[in-house]
N, C-alpha and C. Protein backbone atom coordinates (compact mmCIF):
# COMPACT_ATOMS: atom_id res chain seq x y z
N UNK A 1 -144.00 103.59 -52.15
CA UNK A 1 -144.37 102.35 -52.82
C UNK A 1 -143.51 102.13 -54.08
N UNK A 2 -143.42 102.95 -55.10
CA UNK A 2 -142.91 103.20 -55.76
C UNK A 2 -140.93 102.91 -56.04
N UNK A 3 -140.49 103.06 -54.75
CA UNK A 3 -139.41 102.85 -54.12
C UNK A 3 -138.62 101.90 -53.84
N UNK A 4 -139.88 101.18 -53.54
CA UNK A 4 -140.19 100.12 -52.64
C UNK A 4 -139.92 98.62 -54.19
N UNK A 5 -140.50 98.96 -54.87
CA UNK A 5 -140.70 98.27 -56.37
C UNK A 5 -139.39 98.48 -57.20
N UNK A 6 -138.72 99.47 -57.05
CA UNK A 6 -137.83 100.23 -57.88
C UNK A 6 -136.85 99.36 -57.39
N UNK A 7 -136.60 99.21 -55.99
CA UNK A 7 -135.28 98.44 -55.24
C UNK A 7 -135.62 96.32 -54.97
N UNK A 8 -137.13 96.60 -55.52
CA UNK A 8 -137.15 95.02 -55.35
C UNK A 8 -136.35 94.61 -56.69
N UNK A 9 -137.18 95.24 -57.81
CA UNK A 9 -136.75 95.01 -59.27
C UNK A 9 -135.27 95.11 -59.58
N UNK A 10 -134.50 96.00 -58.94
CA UNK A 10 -132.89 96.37 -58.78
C UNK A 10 -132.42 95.38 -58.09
N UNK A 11 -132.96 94.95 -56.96
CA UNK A 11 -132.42 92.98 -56.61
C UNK A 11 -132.40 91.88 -57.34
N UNK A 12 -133.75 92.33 -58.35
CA UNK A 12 -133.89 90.85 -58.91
C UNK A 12 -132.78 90.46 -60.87
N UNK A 13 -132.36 91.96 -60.53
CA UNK A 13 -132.11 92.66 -61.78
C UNK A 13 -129.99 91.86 -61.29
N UNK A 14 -129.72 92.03 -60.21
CA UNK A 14 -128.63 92.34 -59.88
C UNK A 14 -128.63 90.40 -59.53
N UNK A 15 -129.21 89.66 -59.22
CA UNK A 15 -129.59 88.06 -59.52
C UNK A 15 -129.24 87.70 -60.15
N UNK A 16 -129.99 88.61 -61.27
CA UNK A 16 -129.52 87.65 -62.74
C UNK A 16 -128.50 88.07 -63.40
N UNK A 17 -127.74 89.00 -62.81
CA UNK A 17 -126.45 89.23 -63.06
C UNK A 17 -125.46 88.67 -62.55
N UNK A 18 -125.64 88.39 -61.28
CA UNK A 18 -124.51 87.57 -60.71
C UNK A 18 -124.39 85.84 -60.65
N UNK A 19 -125.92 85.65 -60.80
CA UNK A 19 -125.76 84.24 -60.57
C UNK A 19 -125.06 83.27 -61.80
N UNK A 20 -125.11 84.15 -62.75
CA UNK A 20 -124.45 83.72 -64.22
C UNK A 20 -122.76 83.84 -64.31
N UNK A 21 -122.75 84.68 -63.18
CA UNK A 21 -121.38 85.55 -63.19
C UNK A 21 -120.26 84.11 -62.60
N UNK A 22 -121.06 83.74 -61.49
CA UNK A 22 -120.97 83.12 -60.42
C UNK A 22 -120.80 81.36 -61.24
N UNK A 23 -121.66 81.22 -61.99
CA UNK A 23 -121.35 79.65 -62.61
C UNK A 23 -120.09 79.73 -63.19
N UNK A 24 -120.16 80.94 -63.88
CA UNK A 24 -119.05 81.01 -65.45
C UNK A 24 -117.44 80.99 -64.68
N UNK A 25 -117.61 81.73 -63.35
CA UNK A 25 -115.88 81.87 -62.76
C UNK A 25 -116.28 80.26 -62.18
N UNK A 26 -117.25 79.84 -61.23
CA UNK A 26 -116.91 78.26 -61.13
C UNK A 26 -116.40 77.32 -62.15
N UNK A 27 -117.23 77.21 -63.23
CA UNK A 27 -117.15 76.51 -64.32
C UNK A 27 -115.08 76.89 -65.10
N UNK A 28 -114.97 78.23 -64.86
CA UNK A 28 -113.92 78.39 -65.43
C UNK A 28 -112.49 77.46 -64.63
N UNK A 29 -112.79 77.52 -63.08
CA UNK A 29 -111.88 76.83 -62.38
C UNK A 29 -111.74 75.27 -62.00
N UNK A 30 -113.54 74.85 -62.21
CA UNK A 30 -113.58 73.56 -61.78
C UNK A 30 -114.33 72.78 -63.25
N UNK A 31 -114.63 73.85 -64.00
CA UNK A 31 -115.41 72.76 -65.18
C UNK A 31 -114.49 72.24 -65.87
N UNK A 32 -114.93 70.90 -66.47
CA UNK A 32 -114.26 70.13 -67.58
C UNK A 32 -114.61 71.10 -68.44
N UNK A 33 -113.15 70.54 -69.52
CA UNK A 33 -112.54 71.53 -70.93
C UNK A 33 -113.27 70.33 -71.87
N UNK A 34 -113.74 71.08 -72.85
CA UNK A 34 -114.64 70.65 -73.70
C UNK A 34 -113.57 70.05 -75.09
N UNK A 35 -114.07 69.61 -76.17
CA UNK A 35 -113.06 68.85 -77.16
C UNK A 35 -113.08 69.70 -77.94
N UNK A 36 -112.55 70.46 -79.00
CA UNK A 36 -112.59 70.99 -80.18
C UNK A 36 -114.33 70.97 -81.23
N UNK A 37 -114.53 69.87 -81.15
CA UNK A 37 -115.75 69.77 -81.81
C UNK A 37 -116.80 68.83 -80.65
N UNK A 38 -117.26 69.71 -79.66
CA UNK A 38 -117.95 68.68 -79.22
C UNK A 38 -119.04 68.42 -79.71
N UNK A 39 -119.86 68.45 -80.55
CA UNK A 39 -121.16 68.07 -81.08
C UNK A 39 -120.56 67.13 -82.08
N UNK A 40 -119.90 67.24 -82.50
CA UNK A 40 -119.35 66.28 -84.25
C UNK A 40 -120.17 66.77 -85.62
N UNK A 41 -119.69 68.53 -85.03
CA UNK A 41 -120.50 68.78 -86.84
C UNK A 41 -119.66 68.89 -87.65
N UNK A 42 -120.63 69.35 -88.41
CA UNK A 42 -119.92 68.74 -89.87
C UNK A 42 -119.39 70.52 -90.53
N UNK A 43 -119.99 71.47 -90.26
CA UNK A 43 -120.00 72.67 -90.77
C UNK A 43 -118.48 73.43 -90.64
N UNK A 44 -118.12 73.72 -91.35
CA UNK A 44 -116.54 73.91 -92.12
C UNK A 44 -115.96 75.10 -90.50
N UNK A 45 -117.07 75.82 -90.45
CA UNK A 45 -116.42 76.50 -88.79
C UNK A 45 -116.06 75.73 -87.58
N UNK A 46 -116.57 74.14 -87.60
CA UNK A 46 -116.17 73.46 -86.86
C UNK A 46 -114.71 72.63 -87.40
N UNK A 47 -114.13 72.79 -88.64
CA UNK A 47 -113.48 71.85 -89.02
C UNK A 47 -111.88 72.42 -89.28
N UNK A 48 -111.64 74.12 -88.59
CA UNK A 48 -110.21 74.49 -88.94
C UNK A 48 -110.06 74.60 -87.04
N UNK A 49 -108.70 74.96 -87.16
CA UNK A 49 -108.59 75.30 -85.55
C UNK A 49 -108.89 75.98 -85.28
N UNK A 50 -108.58 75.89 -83.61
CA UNK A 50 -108.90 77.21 -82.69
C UNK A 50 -107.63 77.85 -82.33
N UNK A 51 -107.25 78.80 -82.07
CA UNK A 51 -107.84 79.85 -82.74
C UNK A 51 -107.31 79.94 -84.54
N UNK A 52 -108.50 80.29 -85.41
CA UNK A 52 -108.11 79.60 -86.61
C UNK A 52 -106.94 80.37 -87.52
N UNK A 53 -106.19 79.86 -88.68
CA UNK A 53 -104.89 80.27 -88.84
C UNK A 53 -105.63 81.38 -89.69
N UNK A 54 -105.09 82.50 -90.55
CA UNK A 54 -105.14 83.79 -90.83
C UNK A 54 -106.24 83.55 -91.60
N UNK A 55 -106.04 82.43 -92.96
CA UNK A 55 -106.88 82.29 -94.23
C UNK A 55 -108.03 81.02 -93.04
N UNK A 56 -107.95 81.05 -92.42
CA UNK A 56 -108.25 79.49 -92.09
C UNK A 56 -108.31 78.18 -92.69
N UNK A 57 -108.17 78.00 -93.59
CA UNK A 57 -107.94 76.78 -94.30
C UNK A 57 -106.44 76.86 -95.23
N UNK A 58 -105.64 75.48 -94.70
CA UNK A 58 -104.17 75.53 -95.90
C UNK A 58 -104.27 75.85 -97.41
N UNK A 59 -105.42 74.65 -97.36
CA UNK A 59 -106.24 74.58 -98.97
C UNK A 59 -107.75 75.06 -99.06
N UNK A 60 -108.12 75.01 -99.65
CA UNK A 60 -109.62 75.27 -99.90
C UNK A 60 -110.44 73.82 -99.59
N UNK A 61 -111.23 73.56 -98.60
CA UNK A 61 -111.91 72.66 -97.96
C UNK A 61 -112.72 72.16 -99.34
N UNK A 62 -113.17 70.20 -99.14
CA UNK A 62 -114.36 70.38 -100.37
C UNK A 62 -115.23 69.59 -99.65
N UNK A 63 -116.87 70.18 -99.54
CA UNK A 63 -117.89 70.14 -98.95
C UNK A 63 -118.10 68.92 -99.30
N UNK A 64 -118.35 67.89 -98.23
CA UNK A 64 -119.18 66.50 -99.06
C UNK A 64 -120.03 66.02 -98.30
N UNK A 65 -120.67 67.14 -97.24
CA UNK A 65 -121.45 66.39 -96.28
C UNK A 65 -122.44 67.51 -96.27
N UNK A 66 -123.61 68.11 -95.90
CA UNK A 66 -124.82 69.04 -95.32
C UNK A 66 -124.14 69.38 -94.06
N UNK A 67 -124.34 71.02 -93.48
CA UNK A 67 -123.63 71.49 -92.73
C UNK A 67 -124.61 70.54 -91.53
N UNK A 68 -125.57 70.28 -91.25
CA UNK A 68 -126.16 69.51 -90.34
C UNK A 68 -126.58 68.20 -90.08
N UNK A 69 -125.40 67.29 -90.74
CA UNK A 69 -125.83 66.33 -90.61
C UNK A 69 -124.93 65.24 -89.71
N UNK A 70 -125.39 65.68 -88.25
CA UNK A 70 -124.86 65.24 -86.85
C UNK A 70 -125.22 63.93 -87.15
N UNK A 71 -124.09 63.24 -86.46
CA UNK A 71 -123.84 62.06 -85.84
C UNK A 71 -124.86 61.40 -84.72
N UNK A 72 -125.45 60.64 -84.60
CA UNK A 72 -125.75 60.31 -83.48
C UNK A 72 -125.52 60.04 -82.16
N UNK A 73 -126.36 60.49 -80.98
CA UNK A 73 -125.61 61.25 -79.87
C UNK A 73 -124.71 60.11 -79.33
N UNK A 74 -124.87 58.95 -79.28
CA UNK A 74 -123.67 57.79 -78.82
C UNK A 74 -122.52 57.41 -79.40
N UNK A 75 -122.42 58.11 -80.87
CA UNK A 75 -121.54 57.98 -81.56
C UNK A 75 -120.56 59.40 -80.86
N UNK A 76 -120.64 60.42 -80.92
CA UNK A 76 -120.50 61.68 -80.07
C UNK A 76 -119.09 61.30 -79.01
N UNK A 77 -118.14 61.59 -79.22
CA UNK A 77 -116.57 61.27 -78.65
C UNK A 77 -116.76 62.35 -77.96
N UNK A 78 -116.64 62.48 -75.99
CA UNK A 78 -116.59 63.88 -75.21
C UNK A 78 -115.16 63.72 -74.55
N UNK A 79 -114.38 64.15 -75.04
CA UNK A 79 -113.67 64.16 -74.08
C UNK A 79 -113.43 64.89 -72.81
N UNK A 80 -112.09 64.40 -72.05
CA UNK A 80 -112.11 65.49 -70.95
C UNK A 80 -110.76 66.09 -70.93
């Protein structure tokens, strides 16, 4: 019985391992590439590049907005 439980749980275990596995290589070959900032925040980790330069910023950035204060979702530019 015992066995029996051990190898159901080891199926369901090995599921949720692959089925994630399984989106992420789809998604990698057939998903659309996302924009640099797709949400439109405002928070200074969204605002140097990818991958970001050594200091990440040329100059020293100056804060003039709340790190959360998103745009509204129709305003929201997605590209592809």
């Amino acid at each position: 019985m015992l066995n029996v439980l051990s190898s159901a749980g080891a199926t369901i275990l090995a599921a949720g391992y692959l089925l994630p596995l399984g989106y992420m290589t789809w998604s990698l070959f057939y998903g659309k590439r996302a924009s640099a900032n797709p949400w439109g925040a405002t928070g200074l980790e969204w605002q140097t590049s990818s991958p970001p330069l050594t200091e990440n910023f040329v100059t020293t950035p100056t804060v003039t907005e709340p790190p959360y204060n998103y745009p509204p979702p129709e305003v929201v530019q997605h590209h592809v």
